[in-house]
Protein backbone atom coordinates (compact mmCIF):
# COMPACT_ATOMS: atom_id res chain seq x y z
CA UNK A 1 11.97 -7.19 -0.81
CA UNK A 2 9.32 -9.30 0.88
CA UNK A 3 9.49 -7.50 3.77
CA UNK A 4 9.05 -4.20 2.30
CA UNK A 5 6.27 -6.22 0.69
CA UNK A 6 4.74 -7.31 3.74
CA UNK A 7 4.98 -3.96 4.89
CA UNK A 8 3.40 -2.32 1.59
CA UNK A 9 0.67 -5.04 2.78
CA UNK A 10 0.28 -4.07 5.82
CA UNK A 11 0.08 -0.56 5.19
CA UNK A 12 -3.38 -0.67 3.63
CA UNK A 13 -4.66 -2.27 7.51
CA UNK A 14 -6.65 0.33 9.35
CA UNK A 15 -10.47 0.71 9.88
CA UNK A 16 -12.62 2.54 7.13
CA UNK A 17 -13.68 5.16 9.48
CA UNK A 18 -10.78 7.12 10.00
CA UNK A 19 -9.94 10.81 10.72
CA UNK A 20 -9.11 12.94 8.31
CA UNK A 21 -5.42 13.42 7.44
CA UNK A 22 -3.82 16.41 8.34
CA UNK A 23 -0.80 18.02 7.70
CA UNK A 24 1.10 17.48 11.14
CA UNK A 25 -0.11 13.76 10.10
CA UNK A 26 1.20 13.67 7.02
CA UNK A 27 4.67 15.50 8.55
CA UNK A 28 5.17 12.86 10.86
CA UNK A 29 4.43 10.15 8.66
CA UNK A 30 7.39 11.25 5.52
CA UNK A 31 9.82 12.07 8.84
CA UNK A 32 9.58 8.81 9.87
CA UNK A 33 9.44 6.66 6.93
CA UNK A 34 13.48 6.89 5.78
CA UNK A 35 14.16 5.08 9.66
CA UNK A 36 11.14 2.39 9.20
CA UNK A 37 11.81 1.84 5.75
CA UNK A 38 15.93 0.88 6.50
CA UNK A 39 14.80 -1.40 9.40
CA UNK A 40 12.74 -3.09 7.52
CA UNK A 41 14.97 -3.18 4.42
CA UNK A 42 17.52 -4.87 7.13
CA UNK A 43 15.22 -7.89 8.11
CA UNK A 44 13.54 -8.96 4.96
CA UNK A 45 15.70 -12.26 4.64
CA UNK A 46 13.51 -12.92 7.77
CA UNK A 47 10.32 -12.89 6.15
CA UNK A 48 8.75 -16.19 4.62
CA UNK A 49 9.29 -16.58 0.98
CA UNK A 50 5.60 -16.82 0.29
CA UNK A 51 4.22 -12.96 -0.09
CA UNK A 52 0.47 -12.62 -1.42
CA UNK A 53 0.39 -11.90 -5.07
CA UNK A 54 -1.93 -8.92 -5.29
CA UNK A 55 -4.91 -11.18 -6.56
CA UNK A 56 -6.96 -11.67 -3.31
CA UNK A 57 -8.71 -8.80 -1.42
CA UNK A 58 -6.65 -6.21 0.15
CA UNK A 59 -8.67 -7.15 4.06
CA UNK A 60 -6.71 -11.10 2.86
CA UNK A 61 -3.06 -9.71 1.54
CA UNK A 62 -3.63 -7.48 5.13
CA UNK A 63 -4.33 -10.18 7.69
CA UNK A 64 -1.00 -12.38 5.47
CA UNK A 65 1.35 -9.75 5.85
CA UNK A 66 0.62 -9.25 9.59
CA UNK A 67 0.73 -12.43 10.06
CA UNK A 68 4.10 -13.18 8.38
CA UNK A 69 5.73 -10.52 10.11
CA UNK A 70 4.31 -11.97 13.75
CA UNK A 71 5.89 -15.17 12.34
CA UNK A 72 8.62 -14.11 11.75
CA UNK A 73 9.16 -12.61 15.18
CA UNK A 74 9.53 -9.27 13.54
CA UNK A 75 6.09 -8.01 14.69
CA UNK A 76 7.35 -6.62 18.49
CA UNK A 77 10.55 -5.33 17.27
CA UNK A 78 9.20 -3.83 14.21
CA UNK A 79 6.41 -2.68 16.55
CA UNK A 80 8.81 -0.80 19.02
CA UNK A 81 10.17 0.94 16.02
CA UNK A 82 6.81 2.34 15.04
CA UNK A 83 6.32 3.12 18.37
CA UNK A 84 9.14 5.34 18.80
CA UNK A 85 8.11 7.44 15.77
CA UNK A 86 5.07 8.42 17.84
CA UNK A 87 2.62 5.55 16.51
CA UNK A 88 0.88 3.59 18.98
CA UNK A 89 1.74 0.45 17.63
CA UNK A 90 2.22 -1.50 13.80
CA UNK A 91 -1.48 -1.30 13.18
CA UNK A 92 -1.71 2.53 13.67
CA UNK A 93 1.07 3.06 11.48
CA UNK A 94 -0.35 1.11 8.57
CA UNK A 95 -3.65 3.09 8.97
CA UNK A 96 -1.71 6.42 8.53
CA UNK A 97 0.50 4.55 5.56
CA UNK A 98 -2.38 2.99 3.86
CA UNK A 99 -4.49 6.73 4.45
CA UNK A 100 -1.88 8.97 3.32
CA UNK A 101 -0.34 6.66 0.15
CA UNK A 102 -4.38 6.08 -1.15
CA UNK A 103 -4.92 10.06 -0.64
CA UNK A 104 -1.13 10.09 -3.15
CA UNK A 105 -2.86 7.85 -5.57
CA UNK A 106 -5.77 9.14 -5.96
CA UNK A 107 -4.54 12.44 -7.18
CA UNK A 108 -2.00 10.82 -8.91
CA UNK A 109 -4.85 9.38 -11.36
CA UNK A 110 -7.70 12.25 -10.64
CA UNK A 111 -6.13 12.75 -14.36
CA UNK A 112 -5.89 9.20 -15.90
CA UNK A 113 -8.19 8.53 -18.49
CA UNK A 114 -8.79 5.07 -17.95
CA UNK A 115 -11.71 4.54 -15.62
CA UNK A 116 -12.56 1.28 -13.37
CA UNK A 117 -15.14 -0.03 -16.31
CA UNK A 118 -12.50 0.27 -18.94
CA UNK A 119 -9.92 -1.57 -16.98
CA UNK A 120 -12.63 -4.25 -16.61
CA UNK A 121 -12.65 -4.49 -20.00
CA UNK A 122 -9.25 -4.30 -20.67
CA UNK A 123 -8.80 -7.47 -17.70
CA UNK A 124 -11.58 -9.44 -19.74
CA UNK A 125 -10.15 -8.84 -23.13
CA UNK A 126 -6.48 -10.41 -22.00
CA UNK A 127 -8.28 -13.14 -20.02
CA UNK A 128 -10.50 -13.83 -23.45
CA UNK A 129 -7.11 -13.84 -25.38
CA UNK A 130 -4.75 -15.99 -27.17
CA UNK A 131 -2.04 -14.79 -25.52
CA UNK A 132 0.74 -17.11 -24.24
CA UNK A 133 -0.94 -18.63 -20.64
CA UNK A 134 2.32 -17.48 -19.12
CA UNK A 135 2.27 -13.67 -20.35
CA UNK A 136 -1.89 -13.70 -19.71
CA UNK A 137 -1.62 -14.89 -16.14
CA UNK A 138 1.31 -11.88 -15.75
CA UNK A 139 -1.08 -9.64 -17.63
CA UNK A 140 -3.98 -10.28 -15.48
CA UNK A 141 -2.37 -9.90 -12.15
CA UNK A 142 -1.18 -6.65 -12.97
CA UNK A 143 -4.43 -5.55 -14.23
CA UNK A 144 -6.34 -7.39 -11.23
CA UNK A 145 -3.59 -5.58 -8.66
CA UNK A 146 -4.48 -2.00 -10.89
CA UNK A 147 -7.93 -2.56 -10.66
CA UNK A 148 -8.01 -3.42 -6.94
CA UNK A 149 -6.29 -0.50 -6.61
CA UNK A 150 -8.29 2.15 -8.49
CA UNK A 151 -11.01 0.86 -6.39
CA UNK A 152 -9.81 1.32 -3.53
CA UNK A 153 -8.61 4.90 -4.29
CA UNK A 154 -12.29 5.67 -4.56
CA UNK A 155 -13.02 5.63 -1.30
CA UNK A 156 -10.26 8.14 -0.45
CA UNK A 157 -12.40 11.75 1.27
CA UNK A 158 -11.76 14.38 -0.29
CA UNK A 159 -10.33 16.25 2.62
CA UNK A 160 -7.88 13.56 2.43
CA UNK A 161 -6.81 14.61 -0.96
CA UNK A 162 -6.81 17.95 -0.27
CA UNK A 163 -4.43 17.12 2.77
CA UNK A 164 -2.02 15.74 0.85
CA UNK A 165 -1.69 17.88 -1.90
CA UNK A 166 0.93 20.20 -0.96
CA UNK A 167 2.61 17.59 0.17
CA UNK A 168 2.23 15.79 -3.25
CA UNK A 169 6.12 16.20 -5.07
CA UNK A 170 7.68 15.75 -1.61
CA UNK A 171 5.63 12.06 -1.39
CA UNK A 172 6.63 11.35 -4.63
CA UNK A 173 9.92 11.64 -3.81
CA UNK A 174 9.85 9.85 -0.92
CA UNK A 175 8.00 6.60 -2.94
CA UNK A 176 10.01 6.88 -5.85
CA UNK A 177 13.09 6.71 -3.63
CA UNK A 178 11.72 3.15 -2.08
């Protein structure tokens, strides 16, 4: 699991300027997953115990999970893997993971009726209550990790979305399956 973890991590590495998805892109991407996914199902026991918890900035959890997989001398293998599936290397992989899984969420909750501000509130009224410190510090990093999230989803083009649409039930598959 904390390899698939540092991999989740990783996934949401690549530069805030990239091209738009397309559907070859997207094709690729869900044909190669099942292979990249198993390998690194296989070598999580490899991966320091110590995964980031959601709470920091997604640029921090990045830069940890790369890290821990360099450390754990998974990076080059790992790296030859992506590279096979027509990737240039880990880094260009987690662009097109991180791209293509924010496009997923953010039609996923174009229909939620909780927006960012709510969730704020929501986040302050737990931290402001008398809640068990235990369940309020779970509480609170799920909330932080939601929020963090929805944010990010903002940023997602639109031709990204529209990309990824008909490719929506067969990516839901594919995540529900992980």
């Amino acid at each position: 699991m904390r390899l698939i973890t540092a991999a989740i991590i990783v996934m949401f590495s690549q530069l805030a300027f990239a091209a738009d998805l397309t559907g070859a892109d997207i094709e690729t991407w869900m044909k190669n997953m099942p292979a990249l996914e198993q390998w690194l199902s296989e070598h999580e026991d490899q991966m320091p115990d110590e995964m980031p918890d959601g709470s920091q900035g997604i640029d921090e959890m990045l830069n940890q999970g790369v890290k821990d997989l360099k450390s754990a001398g998974l990076y080059d293998d790992f790296n030859q893997k992506v590279q096979a599936a027509g990737y240039d290397n880990v880094e260009e992989w987690a662009g097109m993971t991180r791209q293509i899984s924010l496009a997923y969420l953010a039609l996923e909750i174009e229909n939620e009726p909780v927006s960012v501000s709510q969730l704020e509130a929501q986040l302050q009224q737990v931290k402001d209550s008398d809640l068990p410190q235990e369940q309020k510090a779970m509480m609170t990093q799920m909330m932080s990790a939601s929020l963090m999230m929805m944010k990010a989803v903002k940023g997602v083009s639109n031709a990204d979305k529209e990309a990824v649409r008909p490719y929506k039930d067969d990516l839901k598959a594919q995540f529900d399956a992980e």
